[in-house]
Protein backbone atom coordinates (compact mmCIF):
# COMPACT_ATOMS: atom_id res chain seq x y z
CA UNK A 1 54.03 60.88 131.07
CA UNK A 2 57.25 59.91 132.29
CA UNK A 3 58.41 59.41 128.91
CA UNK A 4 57.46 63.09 127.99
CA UNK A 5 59.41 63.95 130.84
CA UNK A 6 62.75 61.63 129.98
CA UNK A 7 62.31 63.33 126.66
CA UNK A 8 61.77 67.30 127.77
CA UNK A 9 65.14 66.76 129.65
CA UNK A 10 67.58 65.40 127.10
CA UNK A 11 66.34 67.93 124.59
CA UNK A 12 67.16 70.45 127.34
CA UNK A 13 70.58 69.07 128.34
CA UNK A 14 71.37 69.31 124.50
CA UNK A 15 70.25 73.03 123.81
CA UNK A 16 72.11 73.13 126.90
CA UNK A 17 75.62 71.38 125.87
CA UNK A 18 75.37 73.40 122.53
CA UNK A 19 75.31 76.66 124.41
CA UNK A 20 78.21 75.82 126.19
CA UNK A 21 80.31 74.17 123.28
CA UNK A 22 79.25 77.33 121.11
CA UNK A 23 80.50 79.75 123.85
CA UNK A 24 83.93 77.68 124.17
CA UNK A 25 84.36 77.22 120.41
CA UNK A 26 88.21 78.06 119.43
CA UNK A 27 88.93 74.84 117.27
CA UNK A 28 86.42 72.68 115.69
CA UNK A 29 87.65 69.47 114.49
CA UNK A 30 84.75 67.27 111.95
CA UNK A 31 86.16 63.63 111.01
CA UNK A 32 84.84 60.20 110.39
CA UNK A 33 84.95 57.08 112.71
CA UNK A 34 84.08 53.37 111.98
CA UNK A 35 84.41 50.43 114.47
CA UNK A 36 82.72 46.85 116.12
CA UNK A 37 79.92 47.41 118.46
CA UNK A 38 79.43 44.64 120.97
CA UNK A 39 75.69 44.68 122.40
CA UNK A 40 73.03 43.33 124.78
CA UNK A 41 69.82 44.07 126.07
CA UNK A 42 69.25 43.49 129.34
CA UNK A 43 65.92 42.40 130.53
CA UNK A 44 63.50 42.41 133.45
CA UNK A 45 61.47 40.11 132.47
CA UNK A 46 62.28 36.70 134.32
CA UNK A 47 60.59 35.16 131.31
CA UNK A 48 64.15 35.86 128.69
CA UNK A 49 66.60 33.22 129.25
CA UNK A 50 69.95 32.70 127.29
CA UNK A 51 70.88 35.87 126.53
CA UNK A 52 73.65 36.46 124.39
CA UNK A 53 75.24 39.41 122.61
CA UNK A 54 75.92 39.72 118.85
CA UNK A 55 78.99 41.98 117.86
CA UNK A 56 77.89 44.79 115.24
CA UNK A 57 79.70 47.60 113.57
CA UNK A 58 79.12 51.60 113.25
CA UNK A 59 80.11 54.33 110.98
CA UNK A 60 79.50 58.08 111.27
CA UNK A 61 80.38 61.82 111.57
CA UNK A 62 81.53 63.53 113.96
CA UNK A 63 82.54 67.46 115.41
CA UNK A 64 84.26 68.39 117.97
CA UNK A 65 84.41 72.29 118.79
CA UNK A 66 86.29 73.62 121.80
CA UNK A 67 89.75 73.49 123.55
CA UNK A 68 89.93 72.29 127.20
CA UNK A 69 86.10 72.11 127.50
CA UNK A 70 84.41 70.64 124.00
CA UNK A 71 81.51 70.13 122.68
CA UNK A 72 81.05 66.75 120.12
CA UNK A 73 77.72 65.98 118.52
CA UNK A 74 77.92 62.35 116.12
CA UNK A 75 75.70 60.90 113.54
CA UNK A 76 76.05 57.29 113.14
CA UNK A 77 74.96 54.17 111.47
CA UNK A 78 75.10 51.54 114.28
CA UNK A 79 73.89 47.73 114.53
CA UNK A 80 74.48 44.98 117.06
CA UNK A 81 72.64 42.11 117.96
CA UNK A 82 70.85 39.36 120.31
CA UNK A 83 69.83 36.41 120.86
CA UNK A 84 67.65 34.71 124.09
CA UNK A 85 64.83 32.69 124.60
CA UNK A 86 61.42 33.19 125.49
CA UNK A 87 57.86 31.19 125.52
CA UNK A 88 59.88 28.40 123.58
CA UNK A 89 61.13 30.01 120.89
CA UNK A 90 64.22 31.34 120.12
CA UNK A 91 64.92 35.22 118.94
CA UNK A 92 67.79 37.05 117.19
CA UNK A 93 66.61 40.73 116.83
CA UNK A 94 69.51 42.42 115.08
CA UNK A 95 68.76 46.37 115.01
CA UNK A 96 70.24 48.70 112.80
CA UNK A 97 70.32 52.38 114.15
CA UNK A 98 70.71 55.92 113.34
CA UNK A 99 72.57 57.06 116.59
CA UNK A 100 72.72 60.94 117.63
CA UNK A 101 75.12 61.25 120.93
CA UNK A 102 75.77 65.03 121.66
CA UNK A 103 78.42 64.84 124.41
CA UNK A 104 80.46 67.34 126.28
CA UNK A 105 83.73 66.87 127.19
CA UNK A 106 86.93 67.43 128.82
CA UNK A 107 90.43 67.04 127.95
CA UNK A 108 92.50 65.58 130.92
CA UNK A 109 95.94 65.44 128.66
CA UNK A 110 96.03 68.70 125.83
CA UNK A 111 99.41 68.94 124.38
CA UNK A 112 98.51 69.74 120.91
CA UNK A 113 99.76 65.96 119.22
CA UNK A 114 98.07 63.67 122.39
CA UNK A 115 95.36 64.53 123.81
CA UNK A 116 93.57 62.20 126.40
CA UNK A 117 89.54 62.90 126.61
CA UNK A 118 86.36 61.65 128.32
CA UNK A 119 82.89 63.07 127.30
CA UNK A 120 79.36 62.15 128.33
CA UNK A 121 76.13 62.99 126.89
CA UNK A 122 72.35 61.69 126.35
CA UNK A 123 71.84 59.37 122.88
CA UNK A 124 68.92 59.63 120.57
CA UNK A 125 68.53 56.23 118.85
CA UNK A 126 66.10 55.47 115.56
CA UNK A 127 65.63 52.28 114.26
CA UNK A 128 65.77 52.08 110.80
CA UNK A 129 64.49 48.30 110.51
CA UNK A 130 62.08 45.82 112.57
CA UNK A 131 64.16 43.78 115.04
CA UNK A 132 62.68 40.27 115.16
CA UNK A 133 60.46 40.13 118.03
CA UNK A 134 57.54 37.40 120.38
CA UNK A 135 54.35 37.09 118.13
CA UNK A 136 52.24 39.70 118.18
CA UNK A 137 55.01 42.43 119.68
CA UNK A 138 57.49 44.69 118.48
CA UNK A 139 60.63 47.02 119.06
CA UNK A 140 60.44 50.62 119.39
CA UNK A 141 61.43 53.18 116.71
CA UNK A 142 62.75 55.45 118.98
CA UNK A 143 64.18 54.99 122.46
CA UNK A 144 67.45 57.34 124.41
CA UNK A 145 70.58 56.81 126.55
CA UNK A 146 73.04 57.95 128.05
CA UNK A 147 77.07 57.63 126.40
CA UNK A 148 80.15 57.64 128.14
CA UNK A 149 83.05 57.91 126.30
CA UNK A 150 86.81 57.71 126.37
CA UNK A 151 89.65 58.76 123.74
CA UNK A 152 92.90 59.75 122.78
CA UNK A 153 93.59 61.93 119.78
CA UNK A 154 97.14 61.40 118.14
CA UNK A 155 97.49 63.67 115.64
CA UNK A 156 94.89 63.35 113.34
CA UNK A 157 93.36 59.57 114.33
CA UNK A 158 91.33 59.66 117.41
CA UNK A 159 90.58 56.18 119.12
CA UNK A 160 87.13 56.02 121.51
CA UNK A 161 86.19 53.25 123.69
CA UNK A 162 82.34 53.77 124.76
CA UNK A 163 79.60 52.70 126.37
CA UNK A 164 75.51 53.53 125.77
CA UNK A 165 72.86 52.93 128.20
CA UNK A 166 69.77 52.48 127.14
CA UNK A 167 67.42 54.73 129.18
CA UNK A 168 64.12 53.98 127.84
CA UNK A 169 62.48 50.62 127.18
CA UNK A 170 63.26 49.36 123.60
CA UNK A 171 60.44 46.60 124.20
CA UNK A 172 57.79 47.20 127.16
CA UNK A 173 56.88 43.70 127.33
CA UNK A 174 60.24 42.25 127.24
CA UNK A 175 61.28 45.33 129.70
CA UNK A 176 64.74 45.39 127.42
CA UNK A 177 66.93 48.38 127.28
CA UNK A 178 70.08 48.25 125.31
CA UNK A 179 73.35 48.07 126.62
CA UNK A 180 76.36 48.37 123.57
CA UNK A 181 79.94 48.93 124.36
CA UNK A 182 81.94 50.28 121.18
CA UNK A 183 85.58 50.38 119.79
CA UNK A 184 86.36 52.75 117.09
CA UNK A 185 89.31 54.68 114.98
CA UNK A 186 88.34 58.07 113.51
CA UNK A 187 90.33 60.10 110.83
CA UNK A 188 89.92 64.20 111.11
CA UNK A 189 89.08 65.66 107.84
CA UNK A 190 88.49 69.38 108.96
């Protein structure tokens, strides 16, 4: 149920950001981005121990359609990886994504060659493989979070530091949710 709920909302926020980035669309901006992803998956289980981060990559799409106020959907190719302990064994799930953020933004410096921007949105994440996991488990397909993201445009290369929360349990018995800050440069095409 709650999970129905989670779900109802971020498809609402979305229709909702769209609206808003449709309304306020002067420019519109598409590029590319690649960059490292450095991830973890924190835990409330008291049964994990050693829990350490492996550093990933992404690649991916991106608009951006506004001026002040914008509106920036993504589609990217994400992976990152862990590695912790639990019931004796040793695990290294390494997941490899299909990411959808859809963030609005706003830009805080706008003088046409720099521009200085921070955006947040909810993120829809599939995976695309089966993330080793305890006998008789598994990882979720399908799981959402929340981004936060920072950037400066120069010209046409945009730099973005961010950060995804996972909102939603990528393994229930584990209670993990995924935590993955990311570094990227991006090139406007469009």
């Amino acid at each position: 149920m709650l999970k129905t709920k989670a779900i109802g909302f971020y498809l609402t926020a979305m229709v909702m950001l769209m609206t808003a980035g449709a309304a306020n669309a002067q420019t519109a901006d598409v590029g590319v981005k690649a960059g490292v992803n450095f991830g973890s998956l924190h835990t409330s289980s008291e049964s994990v121990s050693g829990a350490s981060g492996k550093t990933g990559l992404h690649v991916g799409l991106f608009a951006r359609t506004g001026n002040t106020f914008y509106f920036q959907p993504e589609l990217n190719f994400s992976t990152f990886g862990m590695e912790y302990g639990y019931d004796g064994e040793t695990y290294a799930p390494m997941f490899r994504q299909l990411n959808i953020p859809v963030m609005a933004g706003y830009k805080l410096i706008d003088n046409g060659h720099v521009n200085l921007r921070v955006s947040l949105g909810p993120d829809v994440n599939f995976n695309l493989n089966s993330p080793d996991a305890p006998a008789g488990t598994a990882y979720k397909r399908f799981s959402v979070g929340g981004v936060l993201n920072a950037g400066v445009d120069m010209g046409r290369v945009t730099f973005d530091a961010r950060y995804s929360l996972g909102l939603t349990d990528v393994h229930e018995g584990l209670g993990q949710r995924p935590g993955v800050f990311g570094l990227s440069v991006g090139f406007k095409i469009l």
